[in-house]
Every structure is written in structure tokens, then in C-alpha cells.
PDB file of N, CA and C in Angstrom:
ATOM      1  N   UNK A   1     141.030  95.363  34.465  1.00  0.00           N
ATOM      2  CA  UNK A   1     141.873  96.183  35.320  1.00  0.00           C
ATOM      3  C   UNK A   1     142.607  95.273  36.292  1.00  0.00           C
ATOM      4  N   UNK A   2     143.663  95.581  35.829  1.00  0.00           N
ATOM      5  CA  UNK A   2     144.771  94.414  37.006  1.00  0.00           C
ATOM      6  C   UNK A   2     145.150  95.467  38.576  1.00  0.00           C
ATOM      7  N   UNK A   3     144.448  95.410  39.879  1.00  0.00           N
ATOM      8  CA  UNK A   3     145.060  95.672  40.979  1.00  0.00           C
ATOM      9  C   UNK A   3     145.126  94.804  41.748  1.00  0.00           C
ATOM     10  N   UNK A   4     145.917  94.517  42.437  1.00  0.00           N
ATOM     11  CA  UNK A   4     146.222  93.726  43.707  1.00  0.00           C
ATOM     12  C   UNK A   4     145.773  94.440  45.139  1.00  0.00           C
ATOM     13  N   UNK A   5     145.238  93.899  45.803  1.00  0.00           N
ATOM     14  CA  UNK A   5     144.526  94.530  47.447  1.00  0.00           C
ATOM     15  C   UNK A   5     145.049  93.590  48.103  1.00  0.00           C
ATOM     16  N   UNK A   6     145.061  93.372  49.284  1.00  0.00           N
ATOM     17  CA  UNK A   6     145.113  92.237  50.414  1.00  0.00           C
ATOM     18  C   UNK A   6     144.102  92.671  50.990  1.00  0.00           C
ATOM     19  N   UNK A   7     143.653  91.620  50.724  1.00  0.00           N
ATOM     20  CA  UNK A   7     142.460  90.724  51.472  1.00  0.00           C
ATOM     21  C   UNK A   7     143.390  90.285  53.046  1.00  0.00           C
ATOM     22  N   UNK A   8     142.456  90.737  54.353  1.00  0.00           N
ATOM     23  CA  UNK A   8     142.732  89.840  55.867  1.00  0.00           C
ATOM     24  C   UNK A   8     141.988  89.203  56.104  1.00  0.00           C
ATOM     25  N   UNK A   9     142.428  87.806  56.754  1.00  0.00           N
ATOM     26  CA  UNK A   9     140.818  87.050  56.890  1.00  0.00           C
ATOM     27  C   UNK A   9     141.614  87.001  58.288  1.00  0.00           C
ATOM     28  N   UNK A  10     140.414  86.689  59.693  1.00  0.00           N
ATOM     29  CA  UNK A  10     140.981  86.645  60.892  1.00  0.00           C
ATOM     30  C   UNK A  10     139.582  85.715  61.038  1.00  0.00           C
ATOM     31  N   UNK A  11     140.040  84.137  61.847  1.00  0.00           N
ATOM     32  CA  UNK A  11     139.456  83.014  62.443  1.00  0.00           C
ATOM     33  C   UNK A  11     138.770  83.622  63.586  1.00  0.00           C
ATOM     34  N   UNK A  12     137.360  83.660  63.583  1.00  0.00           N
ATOM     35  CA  UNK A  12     137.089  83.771  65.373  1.00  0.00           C
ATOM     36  C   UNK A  12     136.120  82.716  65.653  1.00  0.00           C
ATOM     37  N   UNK A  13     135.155  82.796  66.743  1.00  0.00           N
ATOM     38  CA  UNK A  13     134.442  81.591  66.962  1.00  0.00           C
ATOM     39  C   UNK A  13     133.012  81.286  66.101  1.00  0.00           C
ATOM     40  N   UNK A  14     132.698  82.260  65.670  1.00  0.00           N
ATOM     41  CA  UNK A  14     131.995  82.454  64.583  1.00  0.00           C
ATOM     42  C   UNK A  14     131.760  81.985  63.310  1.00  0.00           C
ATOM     43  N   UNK A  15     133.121  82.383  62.642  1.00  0.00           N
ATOM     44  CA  UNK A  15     133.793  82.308  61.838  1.00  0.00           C
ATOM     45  C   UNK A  15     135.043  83.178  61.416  1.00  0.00           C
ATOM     46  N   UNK A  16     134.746  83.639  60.171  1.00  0.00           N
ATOM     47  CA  UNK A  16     135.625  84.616  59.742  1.00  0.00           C
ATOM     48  C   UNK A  16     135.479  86.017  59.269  1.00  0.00           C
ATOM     49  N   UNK A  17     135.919  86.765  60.604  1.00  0.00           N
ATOM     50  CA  UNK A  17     135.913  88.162  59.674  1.00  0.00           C
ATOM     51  C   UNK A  17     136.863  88.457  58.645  1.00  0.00           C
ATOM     52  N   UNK A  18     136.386  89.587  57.926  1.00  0.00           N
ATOM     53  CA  UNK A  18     137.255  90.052  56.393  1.00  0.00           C
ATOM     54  C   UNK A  18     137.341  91.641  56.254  1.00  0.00           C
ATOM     55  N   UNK A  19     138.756  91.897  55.603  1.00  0.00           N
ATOM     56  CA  UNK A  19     138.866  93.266  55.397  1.00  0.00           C
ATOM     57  C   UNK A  19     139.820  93.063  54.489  1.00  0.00           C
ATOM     58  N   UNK A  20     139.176  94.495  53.310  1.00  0.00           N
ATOM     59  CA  UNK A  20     140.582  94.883  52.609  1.00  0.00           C
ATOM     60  C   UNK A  20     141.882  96.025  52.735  1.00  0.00           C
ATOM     61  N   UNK A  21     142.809  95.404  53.132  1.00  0.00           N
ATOM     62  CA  UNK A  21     143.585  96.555  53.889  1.00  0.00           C
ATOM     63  C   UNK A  21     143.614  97.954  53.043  1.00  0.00           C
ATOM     64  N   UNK A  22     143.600  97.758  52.243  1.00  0.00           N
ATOM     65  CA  UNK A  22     143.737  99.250  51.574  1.00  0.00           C
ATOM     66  C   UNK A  22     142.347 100.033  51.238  1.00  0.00           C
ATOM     67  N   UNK A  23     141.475  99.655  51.631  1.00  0.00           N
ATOM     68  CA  UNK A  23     140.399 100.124  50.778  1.00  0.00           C
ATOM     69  C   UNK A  23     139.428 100.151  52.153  1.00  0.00           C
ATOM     70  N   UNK A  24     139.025 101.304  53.193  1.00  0.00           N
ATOM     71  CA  UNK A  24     138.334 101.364  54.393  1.00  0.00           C
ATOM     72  C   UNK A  24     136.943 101.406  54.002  1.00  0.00           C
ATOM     73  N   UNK A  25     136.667 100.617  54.761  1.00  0.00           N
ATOM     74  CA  UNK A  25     135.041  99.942  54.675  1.00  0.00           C
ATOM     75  C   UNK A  25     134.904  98.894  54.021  1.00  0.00           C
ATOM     76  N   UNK A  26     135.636  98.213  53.420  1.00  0.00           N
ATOM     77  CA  UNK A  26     135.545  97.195  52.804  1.00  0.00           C
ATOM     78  C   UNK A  26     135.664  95.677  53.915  1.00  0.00           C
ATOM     79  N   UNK A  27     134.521  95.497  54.540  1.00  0.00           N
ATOM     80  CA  UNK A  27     134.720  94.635  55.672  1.00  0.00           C
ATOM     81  C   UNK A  27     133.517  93.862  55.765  1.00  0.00           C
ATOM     82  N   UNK A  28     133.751  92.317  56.329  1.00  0.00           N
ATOM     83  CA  UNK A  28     132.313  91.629  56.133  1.00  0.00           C
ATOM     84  C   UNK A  28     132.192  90.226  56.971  1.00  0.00           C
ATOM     85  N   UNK A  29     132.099  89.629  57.084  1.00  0.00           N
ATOM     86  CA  UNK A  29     132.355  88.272  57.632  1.00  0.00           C
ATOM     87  C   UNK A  29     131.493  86.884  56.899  1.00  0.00           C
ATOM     88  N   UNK A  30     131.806  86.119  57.518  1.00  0.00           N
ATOM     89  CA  UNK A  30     131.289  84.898  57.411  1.00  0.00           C
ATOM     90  C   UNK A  30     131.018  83.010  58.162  1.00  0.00           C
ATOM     91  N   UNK A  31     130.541  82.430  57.401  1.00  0.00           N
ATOM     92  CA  UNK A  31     130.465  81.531  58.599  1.00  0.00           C
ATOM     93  C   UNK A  31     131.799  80.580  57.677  1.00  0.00           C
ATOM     94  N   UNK A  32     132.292  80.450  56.536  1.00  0.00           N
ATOM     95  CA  UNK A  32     133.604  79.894  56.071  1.00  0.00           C
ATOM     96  C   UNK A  32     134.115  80.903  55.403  1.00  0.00           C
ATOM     97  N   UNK A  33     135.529  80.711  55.173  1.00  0.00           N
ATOM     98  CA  UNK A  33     136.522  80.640  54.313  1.00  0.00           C
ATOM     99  C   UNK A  33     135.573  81.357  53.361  1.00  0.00           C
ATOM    100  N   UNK A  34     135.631  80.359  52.741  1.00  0.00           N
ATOM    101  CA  UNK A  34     134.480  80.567  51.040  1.00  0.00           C
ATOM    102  C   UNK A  34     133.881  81.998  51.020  1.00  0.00           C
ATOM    103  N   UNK A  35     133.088  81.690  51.897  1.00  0.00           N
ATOM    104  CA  UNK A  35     131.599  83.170  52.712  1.00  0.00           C
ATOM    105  C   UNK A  35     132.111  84.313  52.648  1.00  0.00           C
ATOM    106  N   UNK A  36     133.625  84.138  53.459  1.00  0.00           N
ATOM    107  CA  UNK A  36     134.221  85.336  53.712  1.00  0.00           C
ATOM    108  C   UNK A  36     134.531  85.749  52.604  1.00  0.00           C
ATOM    109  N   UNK A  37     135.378  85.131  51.495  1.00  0.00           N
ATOM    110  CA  UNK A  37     136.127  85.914  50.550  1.00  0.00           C
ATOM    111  C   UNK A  37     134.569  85.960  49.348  1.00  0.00           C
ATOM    112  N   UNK A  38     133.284  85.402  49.346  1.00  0.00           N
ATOM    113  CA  UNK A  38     132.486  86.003  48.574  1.00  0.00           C
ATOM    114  C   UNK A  38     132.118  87.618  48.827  1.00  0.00           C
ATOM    115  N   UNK A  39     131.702  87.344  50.203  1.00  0.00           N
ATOM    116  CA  UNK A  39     131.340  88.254  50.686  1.00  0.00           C
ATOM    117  C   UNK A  39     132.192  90.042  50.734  1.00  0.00           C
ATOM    118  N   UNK A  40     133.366  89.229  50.912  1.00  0.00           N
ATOM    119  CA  UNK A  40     134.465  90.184  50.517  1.00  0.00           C
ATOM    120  C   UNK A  40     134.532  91.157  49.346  1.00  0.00           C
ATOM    121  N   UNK A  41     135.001  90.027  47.916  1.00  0.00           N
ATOM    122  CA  UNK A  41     134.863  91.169  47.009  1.00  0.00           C
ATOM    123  C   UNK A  41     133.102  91.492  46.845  1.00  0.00           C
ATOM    124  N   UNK A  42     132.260  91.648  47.445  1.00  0.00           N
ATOM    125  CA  UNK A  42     131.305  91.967  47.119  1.00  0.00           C
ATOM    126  C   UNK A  42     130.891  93.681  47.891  1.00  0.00           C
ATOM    127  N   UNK A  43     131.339  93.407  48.893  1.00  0.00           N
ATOM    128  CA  UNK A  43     131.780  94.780  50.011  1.00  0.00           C
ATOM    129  C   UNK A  43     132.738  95.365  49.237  1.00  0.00           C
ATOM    130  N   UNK A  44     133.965  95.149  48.760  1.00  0.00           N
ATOM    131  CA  UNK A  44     134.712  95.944  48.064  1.00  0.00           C
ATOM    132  C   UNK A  44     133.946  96.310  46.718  1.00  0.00           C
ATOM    133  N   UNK A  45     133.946  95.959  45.960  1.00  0.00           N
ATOM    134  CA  UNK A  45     132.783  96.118  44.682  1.00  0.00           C
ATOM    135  C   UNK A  45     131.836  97.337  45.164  1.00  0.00           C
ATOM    136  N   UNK A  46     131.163  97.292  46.663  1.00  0.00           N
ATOM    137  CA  UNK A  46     129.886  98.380  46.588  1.00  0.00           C
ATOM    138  C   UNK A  46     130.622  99.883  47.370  1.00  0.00           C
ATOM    139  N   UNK A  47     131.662  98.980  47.747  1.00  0.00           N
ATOM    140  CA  UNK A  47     132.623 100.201  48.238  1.00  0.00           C
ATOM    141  C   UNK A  47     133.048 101.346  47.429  1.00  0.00           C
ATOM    142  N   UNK A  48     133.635 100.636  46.222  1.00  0.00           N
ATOM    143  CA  UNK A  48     134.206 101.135  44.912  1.00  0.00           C
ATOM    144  C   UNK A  48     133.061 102.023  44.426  1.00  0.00           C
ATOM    145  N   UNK A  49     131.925 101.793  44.299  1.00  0.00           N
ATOM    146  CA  UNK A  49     130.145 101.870  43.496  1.00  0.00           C
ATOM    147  C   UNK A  49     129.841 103.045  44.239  1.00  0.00           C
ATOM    148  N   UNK A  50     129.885 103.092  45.119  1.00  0.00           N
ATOM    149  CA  UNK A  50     129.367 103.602  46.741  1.00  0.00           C
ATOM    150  C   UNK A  50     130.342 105.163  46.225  1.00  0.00           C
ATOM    151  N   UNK A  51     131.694 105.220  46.759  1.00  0.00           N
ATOM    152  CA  UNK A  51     132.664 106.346  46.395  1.00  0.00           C
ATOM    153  C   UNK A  51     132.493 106.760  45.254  1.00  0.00           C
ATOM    154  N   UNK A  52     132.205 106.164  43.639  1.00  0.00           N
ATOM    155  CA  UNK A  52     132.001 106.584  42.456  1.00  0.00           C
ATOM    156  C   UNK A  52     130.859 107.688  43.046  1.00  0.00           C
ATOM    157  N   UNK A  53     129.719 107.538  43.219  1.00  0.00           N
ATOM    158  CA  UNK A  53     128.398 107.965  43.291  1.00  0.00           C
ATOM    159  C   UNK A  53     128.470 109.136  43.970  1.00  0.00           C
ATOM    160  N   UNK A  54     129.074 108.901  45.115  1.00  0.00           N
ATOM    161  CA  UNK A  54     129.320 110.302  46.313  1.00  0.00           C
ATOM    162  C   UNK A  54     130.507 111.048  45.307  1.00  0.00           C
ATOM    163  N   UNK A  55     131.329 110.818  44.504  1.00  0.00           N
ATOM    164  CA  UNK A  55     132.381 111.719  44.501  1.00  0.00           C
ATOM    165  C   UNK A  55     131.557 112.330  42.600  1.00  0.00           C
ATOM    166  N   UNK A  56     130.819 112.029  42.086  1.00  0.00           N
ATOM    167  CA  UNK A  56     129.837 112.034  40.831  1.00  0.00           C
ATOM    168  C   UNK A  56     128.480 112.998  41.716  1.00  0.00           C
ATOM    169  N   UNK A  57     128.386 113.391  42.415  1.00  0.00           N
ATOM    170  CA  UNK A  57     127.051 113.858  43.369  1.00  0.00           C
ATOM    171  C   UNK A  57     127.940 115.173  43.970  1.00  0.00           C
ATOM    172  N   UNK A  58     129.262 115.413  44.393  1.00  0.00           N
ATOM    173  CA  UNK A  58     130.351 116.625  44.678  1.00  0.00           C
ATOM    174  C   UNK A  58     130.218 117.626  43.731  1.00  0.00           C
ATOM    175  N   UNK A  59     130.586 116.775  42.665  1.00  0.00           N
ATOM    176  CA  UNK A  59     130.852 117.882  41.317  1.00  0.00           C
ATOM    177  C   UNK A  59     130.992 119.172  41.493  1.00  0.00           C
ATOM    178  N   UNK A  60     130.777 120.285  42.220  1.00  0.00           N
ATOM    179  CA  UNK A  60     130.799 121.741  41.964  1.00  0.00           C
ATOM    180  C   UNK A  60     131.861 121.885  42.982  1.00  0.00           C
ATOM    181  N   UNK A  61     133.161 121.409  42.699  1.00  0.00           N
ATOM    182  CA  UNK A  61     134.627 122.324  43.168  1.00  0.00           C
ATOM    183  C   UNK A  61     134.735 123.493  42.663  1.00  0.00           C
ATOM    184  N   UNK A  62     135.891 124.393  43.375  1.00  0.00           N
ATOM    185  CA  UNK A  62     136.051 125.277  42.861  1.00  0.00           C
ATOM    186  C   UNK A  62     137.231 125.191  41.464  1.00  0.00           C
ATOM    187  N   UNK A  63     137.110 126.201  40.298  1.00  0.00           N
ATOM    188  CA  UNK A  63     138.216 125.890  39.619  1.00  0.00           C
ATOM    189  C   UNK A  63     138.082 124.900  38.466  1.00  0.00           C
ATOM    190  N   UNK A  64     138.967 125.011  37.599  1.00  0.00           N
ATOM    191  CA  UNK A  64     138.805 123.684  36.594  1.00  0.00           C
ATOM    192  C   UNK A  64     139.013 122.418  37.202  1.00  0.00           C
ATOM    193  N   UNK A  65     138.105 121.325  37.011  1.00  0.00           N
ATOM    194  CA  UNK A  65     138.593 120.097  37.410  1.00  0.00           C
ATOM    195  C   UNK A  65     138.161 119.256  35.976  1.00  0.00           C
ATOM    196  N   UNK A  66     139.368 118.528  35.934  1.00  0.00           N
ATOM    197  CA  UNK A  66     139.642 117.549  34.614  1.00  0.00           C
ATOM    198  C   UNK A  66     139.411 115.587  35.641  1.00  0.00           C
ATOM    199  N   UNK A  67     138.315 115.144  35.145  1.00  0.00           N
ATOM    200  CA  UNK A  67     138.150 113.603  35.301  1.00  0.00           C
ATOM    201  C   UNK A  67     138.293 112.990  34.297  1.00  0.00           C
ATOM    202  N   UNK A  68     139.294 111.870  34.428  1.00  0.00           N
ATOM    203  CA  UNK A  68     139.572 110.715  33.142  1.00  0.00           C
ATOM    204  C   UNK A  68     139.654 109.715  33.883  1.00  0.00           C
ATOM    205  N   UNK A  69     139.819 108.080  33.161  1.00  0.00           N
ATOM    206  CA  UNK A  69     140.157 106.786  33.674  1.00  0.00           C
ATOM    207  C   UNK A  69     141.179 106.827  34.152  1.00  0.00           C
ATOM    208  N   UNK A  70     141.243 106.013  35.049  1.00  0.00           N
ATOM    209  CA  UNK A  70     143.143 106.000  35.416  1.00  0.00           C
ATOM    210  C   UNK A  70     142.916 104.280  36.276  1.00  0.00           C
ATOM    211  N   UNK A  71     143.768 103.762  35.320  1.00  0.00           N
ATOM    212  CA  UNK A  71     144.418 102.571  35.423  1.00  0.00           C
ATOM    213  C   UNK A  71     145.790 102.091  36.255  1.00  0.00           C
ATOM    214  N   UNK A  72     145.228 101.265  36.988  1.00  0.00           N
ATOM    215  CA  UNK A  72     146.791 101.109  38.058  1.00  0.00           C
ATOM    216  C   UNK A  72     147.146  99.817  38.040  1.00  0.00           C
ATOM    217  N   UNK A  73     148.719  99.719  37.422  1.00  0.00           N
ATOM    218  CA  UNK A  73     148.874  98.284  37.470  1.00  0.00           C
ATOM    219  C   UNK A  73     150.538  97.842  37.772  1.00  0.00           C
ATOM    220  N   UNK A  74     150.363  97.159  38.696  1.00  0.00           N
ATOM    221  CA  UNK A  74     151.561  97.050  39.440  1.00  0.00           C
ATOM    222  C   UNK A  74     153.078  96.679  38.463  1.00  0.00           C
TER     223      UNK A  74
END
């Protein structure tokens, strides 16, 4: 699956915090560079995991509801 996110990395004295702008909660830090962006897609990954599970656990809308794959690619 090809999507593009931006990744923010912001320097503090610490190190580096991380967020993916499009995707809320996806946030993490680290003590490098490196740390941050592991750490990163790894928060996004349980983010993604995380919303599957809660929105798979909803199930009883009202009405027909139709779920399929859906692929997004720029």
C-alpha cells in the first residue's frame, strides 16, 4: 500500500519529539533522529491496529453497512 503521511520531528533538549500530521495520536519521541522515526512508524502502525479493532467492536449501525479494502494512492 503506497500512502504518503508527514512525519514532524521537532529538536528539544531531550531530544526529539514526533508526530504524524495526518493521523491523531500518532506521537512519540526520542533520544535521536533514528529513535524518533523508529518509534514513529511504530505509534502509527498501533494507531492504524488500535482504530481497526474499535471500529470491528462498533459493528451494530443502523441500516445496511457495506465494508471493503480501500486503497489510497497518490
Amino acid at each position: 500500500m503506497d500512502l504518503q503521511l508527514t512525519a514532524v520531528f521537532r529538536k528539544v533538549p531531550e531530544g526529539f519529539i514526533a508526530y504524524v500530521e495526518e493521523l491523531p495520536g500518532a506521537n512519540t519521541q526520542g533520544e535521536t533522529l533514528e529513535e524518533a522515526r523508529d518509534n514513529l512508524r511504530e505509534a502509527a502502525l498501533l494507531v492504524i491496529e488500535a482504530n481497526r479493532v474499535l471500529a470491528s467492536e462498533r459493528g451494530g449501525e443502523d441500516g445496511d453497512v457495506i465494508r471493503e479494502p480501500f486503497q489510497l494512492s497518490a
